[in-house]
Protein backbone atom coordinates (compact mmCIF):
# COMPACT_ATOMS: atom_id res chain seq x y z
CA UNK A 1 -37.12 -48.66 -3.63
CA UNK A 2 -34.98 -47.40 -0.88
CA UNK A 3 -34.76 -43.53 -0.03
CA UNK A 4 -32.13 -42.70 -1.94
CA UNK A 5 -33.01 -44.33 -5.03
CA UNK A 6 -34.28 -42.37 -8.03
CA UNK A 7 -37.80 -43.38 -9.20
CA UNK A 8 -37.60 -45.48 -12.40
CA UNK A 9 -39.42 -43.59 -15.21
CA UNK A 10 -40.59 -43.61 -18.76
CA UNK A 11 -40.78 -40.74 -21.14
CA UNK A 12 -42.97 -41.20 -24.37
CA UNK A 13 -42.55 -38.93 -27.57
CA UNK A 14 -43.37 -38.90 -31.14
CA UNK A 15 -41.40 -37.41 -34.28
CA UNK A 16 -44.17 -37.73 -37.55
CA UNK A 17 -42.55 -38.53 -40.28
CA UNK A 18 -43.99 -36.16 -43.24
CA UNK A 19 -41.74 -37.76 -46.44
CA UNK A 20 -43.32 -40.79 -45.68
CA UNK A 21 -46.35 -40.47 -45.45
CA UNK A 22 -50.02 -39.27 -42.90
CA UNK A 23 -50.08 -42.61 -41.05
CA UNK A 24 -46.26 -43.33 -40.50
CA UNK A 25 -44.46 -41.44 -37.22
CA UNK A 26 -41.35 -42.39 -35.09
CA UNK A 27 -42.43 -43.59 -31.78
CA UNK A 28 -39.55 -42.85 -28.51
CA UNK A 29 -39.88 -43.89 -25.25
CA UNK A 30 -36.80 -42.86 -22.77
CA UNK A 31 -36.36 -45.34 -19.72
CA UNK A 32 -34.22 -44.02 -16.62
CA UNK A 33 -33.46 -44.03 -13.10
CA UNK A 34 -32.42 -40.75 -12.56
CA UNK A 35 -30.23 -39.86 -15.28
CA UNK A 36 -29.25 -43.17 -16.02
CA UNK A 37 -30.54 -45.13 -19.02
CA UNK A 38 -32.20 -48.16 -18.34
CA UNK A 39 -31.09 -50.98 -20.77
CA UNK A 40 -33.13 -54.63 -21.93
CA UNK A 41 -36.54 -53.53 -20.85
CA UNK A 42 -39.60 -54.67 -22.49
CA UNK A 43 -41.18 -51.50 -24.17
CA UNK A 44 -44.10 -50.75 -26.39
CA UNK A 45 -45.55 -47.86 -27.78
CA UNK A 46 -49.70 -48.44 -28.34
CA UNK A 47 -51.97 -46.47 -29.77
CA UNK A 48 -55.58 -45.82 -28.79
CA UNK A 49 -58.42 -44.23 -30.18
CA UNK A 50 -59.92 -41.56 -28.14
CA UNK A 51 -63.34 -43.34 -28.31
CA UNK A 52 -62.57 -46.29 -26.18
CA UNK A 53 -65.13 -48.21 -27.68
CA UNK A 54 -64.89 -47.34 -31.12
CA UNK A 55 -64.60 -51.46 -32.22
CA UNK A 56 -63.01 -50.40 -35.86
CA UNK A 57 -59.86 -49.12 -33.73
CA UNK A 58 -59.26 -51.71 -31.09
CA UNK A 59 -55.58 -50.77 -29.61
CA UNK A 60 -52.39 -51.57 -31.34
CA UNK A 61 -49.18 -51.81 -30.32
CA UNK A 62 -45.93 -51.94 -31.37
CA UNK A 63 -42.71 -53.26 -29.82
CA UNK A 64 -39.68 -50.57 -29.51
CA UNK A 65 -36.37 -51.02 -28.96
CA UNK A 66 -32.85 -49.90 -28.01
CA UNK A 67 -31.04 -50.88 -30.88
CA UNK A 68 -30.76 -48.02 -33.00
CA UNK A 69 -33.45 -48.85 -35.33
CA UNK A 70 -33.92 -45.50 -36.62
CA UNK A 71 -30.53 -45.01 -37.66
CA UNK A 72 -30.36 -41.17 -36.74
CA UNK A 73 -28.44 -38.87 -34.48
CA UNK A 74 -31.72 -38.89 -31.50
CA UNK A 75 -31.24 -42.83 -30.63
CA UNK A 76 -27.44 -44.82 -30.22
CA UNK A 77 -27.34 -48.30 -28.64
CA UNK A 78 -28.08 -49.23 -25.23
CA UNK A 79 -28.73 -45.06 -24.37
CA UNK A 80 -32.00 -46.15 -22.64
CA UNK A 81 -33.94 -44.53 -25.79
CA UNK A 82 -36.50 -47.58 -27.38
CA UNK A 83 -37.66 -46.21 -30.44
CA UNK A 84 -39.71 -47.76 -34.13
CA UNK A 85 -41.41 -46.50 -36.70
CA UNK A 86 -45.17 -46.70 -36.63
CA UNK A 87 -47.21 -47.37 -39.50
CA UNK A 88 -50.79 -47.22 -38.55
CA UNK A 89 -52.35 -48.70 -41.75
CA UNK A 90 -49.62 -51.02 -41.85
CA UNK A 91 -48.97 -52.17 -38.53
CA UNK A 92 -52.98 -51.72 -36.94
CA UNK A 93 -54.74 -53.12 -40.43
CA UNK A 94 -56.90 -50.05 -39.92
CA UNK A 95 -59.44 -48.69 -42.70
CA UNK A 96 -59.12 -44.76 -41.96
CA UNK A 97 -62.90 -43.29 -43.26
CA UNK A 98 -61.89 -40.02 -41.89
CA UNK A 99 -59.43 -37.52 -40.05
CA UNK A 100 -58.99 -39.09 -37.13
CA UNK A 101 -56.50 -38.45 -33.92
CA UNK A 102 -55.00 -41.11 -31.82
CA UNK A 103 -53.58 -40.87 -28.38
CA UNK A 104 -50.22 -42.86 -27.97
CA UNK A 105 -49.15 -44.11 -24.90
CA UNK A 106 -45.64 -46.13 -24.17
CA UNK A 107 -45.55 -48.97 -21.19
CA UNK A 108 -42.29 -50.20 -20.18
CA UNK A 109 -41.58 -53.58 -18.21
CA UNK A 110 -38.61 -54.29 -16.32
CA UNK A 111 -38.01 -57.87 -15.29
CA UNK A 112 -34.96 -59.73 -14.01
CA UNK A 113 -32.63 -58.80 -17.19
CA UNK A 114 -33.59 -55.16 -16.63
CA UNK A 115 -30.30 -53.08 -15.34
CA UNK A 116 -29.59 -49.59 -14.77
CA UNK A 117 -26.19 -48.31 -16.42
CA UNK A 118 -25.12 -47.02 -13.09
CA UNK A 119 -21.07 -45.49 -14.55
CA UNK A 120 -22.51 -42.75 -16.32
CA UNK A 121 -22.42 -40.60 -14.01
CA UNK A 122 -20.22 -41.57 -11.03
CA UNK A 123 -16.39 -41.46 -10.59
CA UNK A 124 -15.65 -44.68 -12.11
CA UNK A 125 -17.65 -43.75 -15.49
CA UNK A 126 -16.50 -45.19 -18.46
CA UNK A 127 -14.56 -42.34 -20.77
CA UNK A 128 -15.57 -42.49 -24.32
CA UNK A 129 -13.09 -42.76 -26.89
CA UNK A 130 -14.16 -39.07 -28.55
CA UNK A 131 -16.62 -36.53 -27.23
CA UNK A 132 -19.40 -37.35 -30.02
CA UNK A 133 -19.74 -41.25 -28.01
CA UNK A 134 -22.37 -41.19 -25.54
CA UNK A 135 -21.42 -41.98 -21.81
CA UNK A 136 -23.20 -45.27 -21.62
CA UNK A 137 -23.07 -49.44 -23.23
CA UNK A 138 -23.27 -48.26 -26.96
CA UNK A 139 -21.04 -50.37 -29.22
CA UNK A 140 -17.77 -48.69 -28.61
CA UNK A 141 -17.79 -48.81 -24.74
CA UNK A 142 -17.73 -51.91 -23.36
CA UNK A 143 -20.52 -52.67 -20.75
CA UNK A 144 -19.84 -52.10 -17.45
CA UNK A 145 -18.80 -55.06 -15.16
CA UNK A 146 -21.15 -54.09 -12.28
CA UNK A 147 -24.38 -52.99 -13.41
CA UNK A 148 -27.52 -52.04 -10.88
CA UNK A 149 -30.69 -54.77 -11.79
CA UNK A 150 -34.04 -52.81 -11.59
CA UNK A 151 -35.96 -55.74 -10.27
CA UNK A 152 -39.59 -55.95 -12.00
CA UNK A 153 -41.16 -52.64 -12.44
CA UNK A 154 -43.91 -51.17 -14.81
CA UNK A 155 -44.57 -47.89 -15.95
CA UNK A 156 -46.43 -45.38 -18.66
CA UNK A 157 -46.99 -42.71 -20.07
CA UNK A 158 -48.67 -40.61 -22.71
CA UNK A 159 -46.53 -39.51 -26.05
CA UNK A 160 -49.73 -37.15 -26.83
CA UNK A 161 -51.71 -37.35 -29.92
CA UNK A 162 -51.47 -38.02 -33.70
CA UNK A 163 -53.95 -36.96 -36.35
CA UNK A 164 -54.14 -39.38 -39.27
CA UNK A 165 -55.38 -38.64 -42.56
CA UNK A 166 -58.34 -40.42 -44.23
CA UNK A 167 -56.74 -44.36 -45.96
CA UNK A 168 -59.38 -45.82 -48.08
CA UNK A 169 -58.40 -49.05 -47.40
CA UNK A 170 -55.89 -51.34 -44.81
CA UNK A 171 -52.79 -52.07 -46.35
């Protein structure tokens, strides 16, 4: 990284998801440099049990991505926001005997497909076709032609905690 680069960051979050249920959330992680979203990263979201040596919750994770899985007005494609549902009794095969909170914590891996979506916001942005499209590579702007590679990187961070109610048994 040179000076005047931005750091590259992550930003974890979660949105729990009441109609469906104590053990299913929305997990978001935000990748950037700067203010620009950082596209085809590898991303997870993992959650951890506060008692790191608990064995009945060994960590799980769970792979997110920019794709607009959640089909909502928070996530668009290729905005830099990698985002899944969760299911913990689903997805971690956990027995629940009790209350119990979890810490989530997203990791992001840039590699040699990783690029920054550097038009956003410079003079030669890309103009969206109506003021509700995103300034970025969703599906009705064309990718840019020159795009800024992030070269490996790895980050984290914490999306804060969950509490899960009692499951009698894993799904």
């Amino acid at each position: 990284r040179t000076m005047t680069q931005l750091p590259l960051k992550i930003e974890c979050f979660l949105e729990k998801h009441e109609e469906e249920g104590d053990s299913i959330f929305k997990a978001f992680a935000k990748v950037s440099q700067g203010a620009e979203p950082v596209l085809y990263a590898h991303v997870e979201a993992r959650l951890e049990s506060p008692q790191a040596d608990n064995p009945d919750f060994p960590p799980c994770s769970r792979l997110l991505r920019d794709d607009n899985t959640l089909s909502d007005t928070v996530t668009s494609i290729h905005d830099g926001i990698y985002a899944d549902f969760f299911d913990v009794a689903k997805d971690c095969g956990w027995a629940i005997p009790e209350n119990t909170r979890f810490n989530l914590i997203c990791e992001v891996v840039g590699d040699g497909d990783s690029y920054m979506c550097d038009q956003v916001h410079t003079r030669s942005r890309l103009m969206p076709s109506s003021s509700e499209t995103p300034f970025c590579c969703g599906s009705t702007i064309p990718e840019p032609k020159e795009k800024s590679m992030t070269g490996p990187f790895e980050r984290r961070d914490s999306g804060g905690s969950i509490k899960v109610i009692a499951t009698k048994e894993p799904f």
